[in-house]
Protein backbone atom coordinates (compact mmCIF):
# COMPACT_ATOMS: atom_id res chain seq x y z
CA UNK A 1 165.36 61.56 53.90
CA UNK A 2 166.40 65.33 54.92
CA UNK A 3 164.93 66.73 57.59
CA UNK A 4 166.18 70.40 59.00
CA UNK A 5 164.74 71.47 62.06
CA UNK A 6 164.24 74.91 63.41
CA UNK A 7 167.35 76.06 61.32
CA UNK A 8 168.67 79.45 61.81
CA UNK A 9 171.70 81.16 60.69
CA UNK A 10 173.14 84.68 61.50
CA UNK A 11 176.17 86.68 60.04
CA UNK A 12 176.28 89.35 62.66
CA UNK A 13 173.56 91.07 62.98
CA UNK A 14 171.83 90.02 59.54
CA UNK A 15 169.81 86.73 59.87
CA UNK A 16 170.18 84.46 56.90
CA UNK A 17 167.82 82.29 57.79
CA UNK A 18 165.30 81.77 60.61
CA UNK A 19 163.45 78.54 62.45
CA UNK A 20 163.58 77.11 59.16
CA UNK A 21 161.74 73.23 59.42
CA UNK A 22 161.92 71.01 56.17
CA UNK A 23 161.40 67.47 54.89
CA UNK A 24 162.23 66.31 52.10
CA UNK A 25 161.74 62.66 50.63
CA UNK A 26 164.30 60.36 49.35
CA UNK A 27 163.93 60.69 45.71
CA UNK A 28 162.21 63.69 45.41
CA UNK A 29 163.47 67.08 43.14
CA UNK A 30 163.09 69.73 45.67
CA UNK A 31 163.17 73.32 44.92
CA UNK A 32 163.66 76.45 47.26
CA UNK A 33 162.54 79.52 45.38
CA UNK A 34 162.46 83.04 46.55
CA UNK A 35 163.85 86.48 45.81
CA UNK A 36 167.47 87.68 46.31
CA UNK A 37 168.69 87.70 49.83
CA UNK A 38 165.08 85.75 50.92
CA UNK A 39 168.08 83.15 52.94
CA UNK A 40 167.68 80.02 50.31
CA UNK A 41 171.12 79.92 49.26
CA UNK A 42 172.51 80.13 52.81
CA UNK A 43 169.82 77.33 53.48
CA UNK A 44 171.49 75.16 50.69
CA UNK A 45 175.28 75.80 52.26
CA UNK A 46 174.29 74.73 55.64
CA UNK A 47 172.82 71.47 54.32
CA UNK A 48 176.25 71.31 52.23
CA UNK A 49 178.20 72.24 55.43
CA UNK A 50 179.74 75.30 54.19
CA UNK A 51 178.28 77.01 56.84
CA UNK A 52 177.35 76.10 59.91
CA UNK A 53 174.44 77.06 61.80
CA UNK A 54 173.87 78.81 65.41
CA UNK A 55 170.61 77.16 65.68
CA UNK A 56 168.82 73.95 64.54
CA UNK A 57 170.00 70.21 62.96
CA UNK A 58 170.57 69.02 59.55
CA UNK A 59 169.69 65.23 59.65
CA UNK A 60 169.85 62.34 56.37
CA UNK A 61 168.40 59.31 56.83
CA UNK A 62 168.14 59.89 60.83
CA UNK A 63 172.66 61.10 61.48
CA UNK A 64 172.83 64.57 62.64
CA UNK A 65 175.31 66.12 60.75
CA UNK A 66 174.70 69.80 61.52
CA UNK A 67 178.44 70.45 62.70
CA UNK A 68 180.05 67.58 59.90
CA UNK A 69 182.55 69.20 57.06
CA UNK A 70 181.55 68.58 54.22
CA UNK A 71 183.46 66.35 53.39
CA UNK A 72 181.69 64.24 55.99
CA UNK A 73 178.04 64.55 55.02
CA UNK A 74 176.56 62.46 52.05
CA UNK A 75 175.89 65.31 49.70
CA UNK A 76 177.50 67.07 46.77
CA UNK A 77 176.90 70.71 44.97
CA UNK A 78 176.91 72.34 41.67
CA UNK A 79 177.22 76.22 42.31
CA UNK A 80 176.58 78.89 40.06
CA UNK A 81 179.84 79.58 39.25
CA UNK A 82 180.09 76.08 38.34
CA UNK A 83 183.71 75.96 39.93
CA UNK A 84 185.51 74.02 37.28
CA UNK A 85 189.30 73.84 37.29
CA UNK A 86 190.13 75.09 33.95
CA UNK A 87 193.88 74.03 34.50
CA UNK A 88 192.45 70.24 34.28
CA UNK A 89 190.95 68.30 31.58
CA UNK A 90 187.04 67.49 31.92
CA UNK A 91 188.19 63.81 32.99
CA UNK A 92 190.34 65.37 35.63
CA UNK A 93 187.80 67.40 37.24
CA UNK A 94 185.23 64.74 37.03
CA UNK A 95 187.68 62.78 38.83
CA UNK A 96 189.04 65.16 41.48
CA UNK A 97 185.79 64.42 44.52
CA UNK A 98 186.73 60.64 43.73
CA UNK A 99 190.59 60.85 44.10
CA UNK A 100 189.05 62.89 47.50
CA UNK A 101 186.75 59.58 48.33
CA UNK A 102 190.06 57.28 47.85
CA UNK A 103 187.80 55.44 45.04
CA UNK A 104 190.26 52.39 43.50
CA UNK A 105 191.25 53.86 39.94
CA UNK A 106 188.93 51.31 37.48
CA UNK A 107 185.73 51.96 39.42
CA UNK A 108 186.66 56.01 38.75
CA UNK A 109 187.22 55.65 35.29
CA UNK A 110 184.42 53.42 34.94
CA UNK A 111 181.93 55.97 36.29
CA UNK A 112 183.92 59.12 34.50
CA UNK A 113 182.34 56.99 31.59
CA UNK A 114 178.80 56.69 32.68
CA UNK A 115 178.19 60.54 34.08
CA UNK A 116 179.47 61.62 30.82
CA UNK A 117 177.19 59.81 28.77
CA UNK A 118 174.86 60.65 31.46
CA UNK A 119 175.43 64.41 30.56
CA UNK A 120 175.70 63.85 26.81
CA UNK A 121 178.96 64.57 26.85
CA UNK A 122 180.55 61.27 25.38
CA UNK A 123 184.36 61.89 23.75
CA UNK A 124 184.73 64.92 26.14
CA UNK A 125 186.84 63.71 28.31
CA UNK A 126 190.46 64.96 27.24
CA UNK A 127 188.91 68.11 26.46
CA UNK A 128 189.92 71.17 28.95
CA UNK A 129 187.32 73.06 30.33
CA UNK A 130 188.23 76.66 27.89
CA UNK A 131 187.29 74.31 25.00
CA UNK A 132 183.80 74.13 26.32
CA UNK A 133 180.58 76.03 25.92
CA UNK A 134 178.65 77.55 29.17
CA UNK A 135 176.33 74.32 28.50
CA UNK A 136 178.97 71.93 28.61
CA UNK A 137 181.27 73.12 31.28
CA UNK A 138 177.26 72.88 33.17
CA UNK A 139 176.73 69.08 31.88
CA UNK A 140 180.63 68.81 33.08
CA UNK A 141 179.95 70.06 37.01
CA UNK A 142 176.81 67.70 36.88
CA UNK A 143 178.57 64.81 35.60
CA UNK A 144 181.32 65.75 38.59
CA UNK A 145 178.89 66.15 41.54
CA UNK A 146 176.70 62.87 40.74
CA UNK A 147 180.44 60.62 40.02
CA UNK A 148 180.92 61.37 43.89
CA UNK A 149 177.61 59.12 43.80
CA UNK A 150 175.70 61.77 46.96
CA UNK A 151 172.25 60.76 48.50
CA UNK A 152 171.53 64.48 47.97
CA UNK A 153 172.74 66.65 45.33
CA UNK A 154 172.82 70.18 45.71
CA UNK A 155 171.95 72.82 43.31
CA UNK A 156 172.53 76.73 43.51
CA UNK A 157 171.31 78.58 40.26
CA UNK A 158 173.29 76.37 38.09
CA UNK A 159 171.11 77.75 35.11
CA UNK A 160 171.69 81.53 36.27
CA UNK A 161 174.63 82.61 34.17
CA UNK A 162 172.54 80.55 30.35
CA UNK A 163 170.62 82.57 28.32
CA UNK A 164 166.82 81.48 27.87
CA UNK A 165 166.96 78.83 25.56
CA UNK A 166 169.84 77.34 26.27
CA UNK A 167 168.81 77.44 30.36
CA UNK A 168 165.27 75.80 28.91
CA UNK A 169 167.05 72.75 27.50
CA UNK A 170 169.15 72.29 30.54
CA UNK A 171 166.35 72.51 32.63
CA UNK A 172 164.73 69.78 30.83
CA UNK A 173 167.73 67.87 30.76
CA UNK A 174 168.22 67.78 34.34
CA UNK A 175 164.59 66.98 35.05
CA UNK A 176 164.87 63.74 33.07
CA UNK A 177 167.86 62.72 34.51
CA UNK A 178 166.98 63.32 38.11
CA UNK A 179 163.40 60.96 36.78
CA UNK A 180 165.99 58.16 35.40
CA UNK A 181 168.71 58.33 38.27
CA UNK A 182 166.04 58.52 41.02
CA UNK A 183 168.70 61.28 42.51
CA UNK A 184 167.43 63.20 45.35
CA UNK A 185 167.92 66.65 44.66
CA UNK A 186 167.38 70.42 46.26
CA UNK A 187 167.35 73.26 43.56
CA UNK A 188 167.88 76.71 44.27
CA UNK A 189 166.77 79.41 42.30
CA UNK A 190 165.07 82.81 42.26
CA UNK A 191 163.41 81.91 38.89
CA UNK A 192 159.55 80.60 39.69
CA UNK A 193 158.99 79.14 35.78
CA UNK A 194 161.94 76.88 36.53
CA UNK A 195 160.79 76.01 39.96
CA UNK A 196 157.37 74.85 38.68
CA UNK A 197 158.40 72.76 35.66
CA UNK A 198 160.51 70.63 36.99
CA UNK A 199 159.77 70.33 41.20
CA UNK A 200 157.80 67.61 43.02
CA UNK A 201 157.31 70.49 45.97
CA UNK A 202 158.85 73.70 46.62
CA UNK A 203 159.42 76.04 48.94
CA UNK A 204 159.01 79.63 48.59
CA UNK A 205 161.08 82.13 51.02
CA UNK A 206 160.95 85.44 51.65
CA UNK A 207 163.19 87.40 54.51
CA UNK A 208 164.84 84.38 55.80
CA UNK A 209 161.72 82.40 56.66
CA UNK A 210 159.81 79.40 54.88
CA UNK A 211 156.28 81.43 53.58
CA UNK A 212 154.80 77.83 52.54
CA UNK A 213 155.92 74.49 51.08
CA UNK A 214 153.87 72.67 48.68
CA UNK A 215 153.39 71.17 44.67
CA UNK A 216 153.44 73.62 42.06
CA UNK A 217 149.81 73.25 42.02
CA UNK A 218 149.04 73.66 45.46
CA UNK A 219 151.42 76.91 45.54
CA UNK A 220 149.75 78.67 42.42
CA UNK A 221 146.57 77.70 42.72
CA UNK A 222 146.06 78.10 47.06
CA UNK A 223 148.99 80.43 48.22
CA UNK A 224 148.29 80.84 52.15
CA UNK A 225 150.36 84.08 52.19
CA UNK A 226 150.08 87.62 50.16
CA UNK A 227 153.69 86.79 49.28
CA UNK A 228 153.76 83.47 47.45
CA UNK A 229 150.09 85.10 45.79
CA UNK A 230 152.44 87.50 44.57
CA UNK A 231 155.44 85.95 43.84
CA UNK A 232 153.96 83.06 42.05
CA UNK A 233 152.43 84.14 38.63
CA UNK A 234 151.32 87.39 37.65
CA UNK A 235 148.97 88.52 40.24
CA UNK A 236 146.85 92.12 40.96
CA UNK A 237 147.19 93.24 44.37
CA UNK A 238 144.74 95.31 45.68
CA UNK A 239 144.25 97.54 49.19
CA UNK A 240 141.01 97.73 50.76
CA UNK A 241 138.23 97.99 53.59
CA UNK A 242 135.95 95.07 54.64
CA UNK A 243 132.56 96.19 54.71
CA UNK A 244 130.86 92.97 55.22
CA UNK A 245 131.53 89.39 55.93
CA UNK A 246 129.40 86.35 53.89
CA UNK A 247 130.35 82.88 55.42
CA UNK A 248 133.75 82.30 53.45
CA UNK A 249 134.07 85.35 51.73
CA UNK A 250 133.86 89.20 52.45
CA UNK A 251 132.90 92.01 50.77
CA UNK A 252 135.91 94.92 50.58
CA UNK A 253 135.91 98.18 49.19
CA UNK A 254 138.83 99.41 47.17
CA UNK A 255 138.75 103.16 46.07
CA UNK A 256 135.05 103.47 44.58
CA UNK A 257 135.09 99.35 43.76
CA UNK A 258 133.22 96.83 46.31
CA UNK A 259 135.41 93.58 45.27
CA UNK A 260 133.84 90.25 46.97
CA UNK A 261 136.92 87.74 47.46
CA UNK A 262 137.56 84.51 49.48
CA UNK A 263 139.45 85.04 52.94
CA UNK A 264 142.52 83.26 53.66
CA UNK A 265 143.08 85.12 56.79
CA UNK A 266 139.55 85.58 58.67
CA UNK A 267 138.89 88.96 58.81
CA UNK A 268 136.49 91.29 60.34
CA UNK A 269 133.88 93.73 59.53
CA UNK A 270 136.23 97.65 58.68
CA UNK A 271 139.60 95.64 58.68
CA UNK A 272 142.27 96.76 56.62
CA UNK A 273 143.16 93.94 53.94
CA UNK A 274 144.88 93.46 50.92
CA UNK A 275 143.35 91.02 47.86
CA UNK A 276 145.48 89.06 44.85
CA UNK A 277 144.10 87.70 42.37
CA UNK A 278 145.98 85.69 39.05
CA UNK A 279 145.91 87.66 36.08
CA UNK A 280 144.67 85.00 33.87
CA UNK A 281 141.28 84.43 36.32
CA UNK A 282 140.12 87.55 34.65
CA UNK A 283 137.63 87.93 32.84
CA UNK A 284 137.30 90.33 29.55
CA UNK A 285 133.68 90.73 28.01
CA UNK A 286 132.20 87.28 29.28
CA UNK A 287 128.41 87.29 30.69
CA UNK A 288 127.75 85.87 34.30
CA UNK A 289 126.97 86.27 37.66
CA UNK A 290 129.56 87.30 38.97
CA UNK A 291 129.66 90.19 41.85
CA UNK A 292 132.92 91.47 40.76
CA UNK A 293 132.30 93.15 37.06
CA UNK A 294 133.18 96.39 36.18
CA UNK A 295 133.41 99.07 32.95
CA UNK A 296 136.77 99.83 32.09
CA UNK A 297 138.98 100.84 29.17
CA UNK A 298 142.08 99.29 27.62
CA UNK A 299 145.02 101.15 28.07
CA UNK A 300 147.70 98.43 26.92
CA UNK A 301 148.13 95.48 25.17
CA UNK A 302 151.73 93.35 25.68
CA UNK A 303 152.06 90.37 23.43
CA UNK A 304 153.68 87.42 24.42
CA UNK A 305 153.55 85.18 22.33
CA UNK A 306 151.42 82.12 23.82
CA UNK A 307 149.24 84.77 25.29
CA UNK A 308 148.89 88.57 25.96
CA UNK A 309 148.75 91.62 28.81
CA UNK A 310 145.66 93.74 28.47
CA UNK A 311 146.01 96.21 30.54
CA UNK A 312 142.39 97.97 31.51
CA UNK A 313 141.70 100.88 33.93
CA UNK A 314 138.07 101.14 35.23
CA UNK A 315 136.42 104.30 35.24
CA UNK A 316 137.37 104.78 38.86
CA UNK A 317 141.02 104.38 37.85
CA UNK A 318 141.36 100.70 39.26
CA UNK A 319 144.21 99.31 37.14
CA UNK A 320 144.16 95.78 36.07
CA UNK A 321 146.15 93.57 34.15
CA UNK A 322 144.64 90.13 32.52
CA UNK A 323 146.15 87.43 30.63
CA UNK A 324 144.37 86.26 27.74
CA UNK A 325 144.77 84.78 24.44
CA UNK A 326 142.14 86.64 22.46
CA UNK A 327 144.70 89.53 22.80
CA UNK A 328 143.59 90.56 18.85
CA UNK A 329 140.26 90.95 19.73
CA UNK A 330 140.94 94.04 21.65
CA UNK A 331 142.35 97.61 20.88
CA UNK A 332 143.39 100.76 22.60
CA UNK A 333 141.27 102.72 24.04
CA UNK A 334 138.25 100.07 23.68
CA UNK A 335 135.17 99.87 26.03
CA UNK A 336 135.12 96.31 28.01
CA UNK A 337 134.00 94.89 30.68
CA UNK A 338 136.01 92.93 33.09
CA UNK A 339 134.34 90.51 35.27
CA UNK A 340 135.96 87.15 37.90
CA UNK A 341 134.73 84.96 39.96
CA UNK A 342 134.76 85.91 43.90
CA UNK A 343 136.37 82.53 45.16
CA UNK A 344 139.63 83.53 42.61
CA UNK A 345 140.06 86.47 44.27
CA UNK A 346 142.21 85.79 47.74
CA UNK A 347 142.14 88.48 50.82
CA UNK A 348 144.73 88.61 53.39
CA UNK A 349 144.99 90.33 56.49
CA UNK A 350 147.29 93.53 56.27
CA UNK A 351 150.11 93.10 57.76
């Protein structure tokens, strides 16, 4: 198990990261996900021990090793650069953090063998690293991180530098072998899609704090902050007034629209709020009775391919943007009506 505990680490006067507390399981793919300079890749290189923090611990399975080099600590990264020596052949650099570990020579050569086929990568290994593809010199710095045989293995944007379909299959790849191996693992990346396909739980940072752990599920479907609502999926944010309070939800006025929504933050009768609400929980031409339906006009239709982006501005000049995949059905310039349902649409206390 990791545990970090109030965590916080400065470079002068810029925090990169701030009374950060985590957990995370034995086994469990882990992913920290947030824009640039949100503080998860200086996160990731204190647990690694490349840097070390003013504030806070770092323990595995209950040794403090908040000051250890790393060297010391049970863990091993693969960094976005990859860091491959391309002077060495891929058996060489596979072998290098073992030589390091003072592993006898057979049992290195015997797991040289295994990560390779691990990585698909069988009859690489007198290969140098120019030889390779991007994809292979990545299945190369994963085969070389897990020989070192960590209880945590570290990942910053290893995918970054791939193009889509290529970063895809990796992806996959990685989240079947971390199933088979049983590998605990922490994943950084700025990319959302990757974080949800392939975590257990992740954690989503913004401006060198934690805004809210959870499963992929729990973040997209109940985001506790206006920040993961609009970081995670495609969401509309609006500004607004309350102007009454119902139990659970509230009633808030947004230009010439009176939106009913569920509050996350309990607000109060004429407080200033702000609303989100996922793009695909709208509603085009579908009958109900809902409180939130309104005339509008499409402006914009973005194809996708699984689905499509109608864009629609109401007559007030409330733009909204819903996912749907009846995209044909609707042209520019046509009448609808767009309609959701008030418990899908989240208010939050301005900040």
């Amino acid at each position: 198990m990791l545990e970090i505990v109030d965590l916080t680490k400065r470079y002068g006067d810029v925090i990169g990261c701030a009374d950060v507390s985590l957990t995370i399981e034995d086994g469990e793919l882990f992913s920290i996900v947030g824009p640039s300079g949100s503080g998860k890749s200086t996160l990731l290189r204190c647990i690694g021990g490349l840097e070390v923090p003013q504030k806070g611990q770092i323990v595995i399975d209950g040794e403090d090793i908040t000051e250890s080099k790393p060297y010391q600590r049970d863990t091993s990264m693969v960094f976005q650069d990859l860091a491959l020596f391309p002077h060495m052949t891929v058996r060489e650099n596979i072998d290098y953090g073992m030589k390091r570990q003072e592993v006898a020579k057979d049992v290195r050569n015997e797991r040289i063998s295994e990560n390779l086929s691990l990585v698909s990568l069988d009859g690489y290994a007198d290969r140098k690293i120019s030889q390779l593809s991007g994809g292979e010199q990545q299945r190369v710095a994963l085969a070389r991180s897990l020989a070192v045989q960590p209880t945590i293995l570290l990942l910053d944007e290893p995918l970054a530098s791939l193009d889509q379909q290529l970063r895809v299959v990796l992806q996959n790849e990685l989240y079947e072998l971390q199933r088979r191996l049983g590998q605990t693992m922490v994943y950084v990346t700025h990319d959302q899609n990757v974080a949800l396909s392939i975590s257990d739980r992740v954690a989503v940072m913004n401006d060198a704090h934690v805004e809210q752990v959870g499963t992929p599920r729990e973040l997209y479907q109940d985001p506790q902050t206006l920040f993961v609502a609009s970081f995670i999926g495609d969401s509309n944010i609006f500004d607004g007034t309350v102007t009454a309070v119902d139990g659970h939800q509230a009633k808030v006025n947004s230009g010439e629209h009176d939106i009913w929504g569920q509050q996350i933050d309990e607000v109060n009768d004429s407080q200033s709020v702000r609303m989100a609400i996922k793009s695909e929980r709208l509603r085009l031409n579908e009958g109900g009775n809902h409180r939130n339906e309104f005339d509008g006009t499409v402006d914009r239709v973005e194809y996708r391919g699984n689905n499509s982006k109608v864009r629609v501005e109401t007559e007030s000049g409330l733009k909204l943007e819903v996912v749907t995949e009846d995209a044909s059905l609707y042209d520019i310039d046509e009448d609808v009506v767009v309609s959701w349902a008030e418990d899908d649409c989240r208010i939050y206390a301005s900040e």
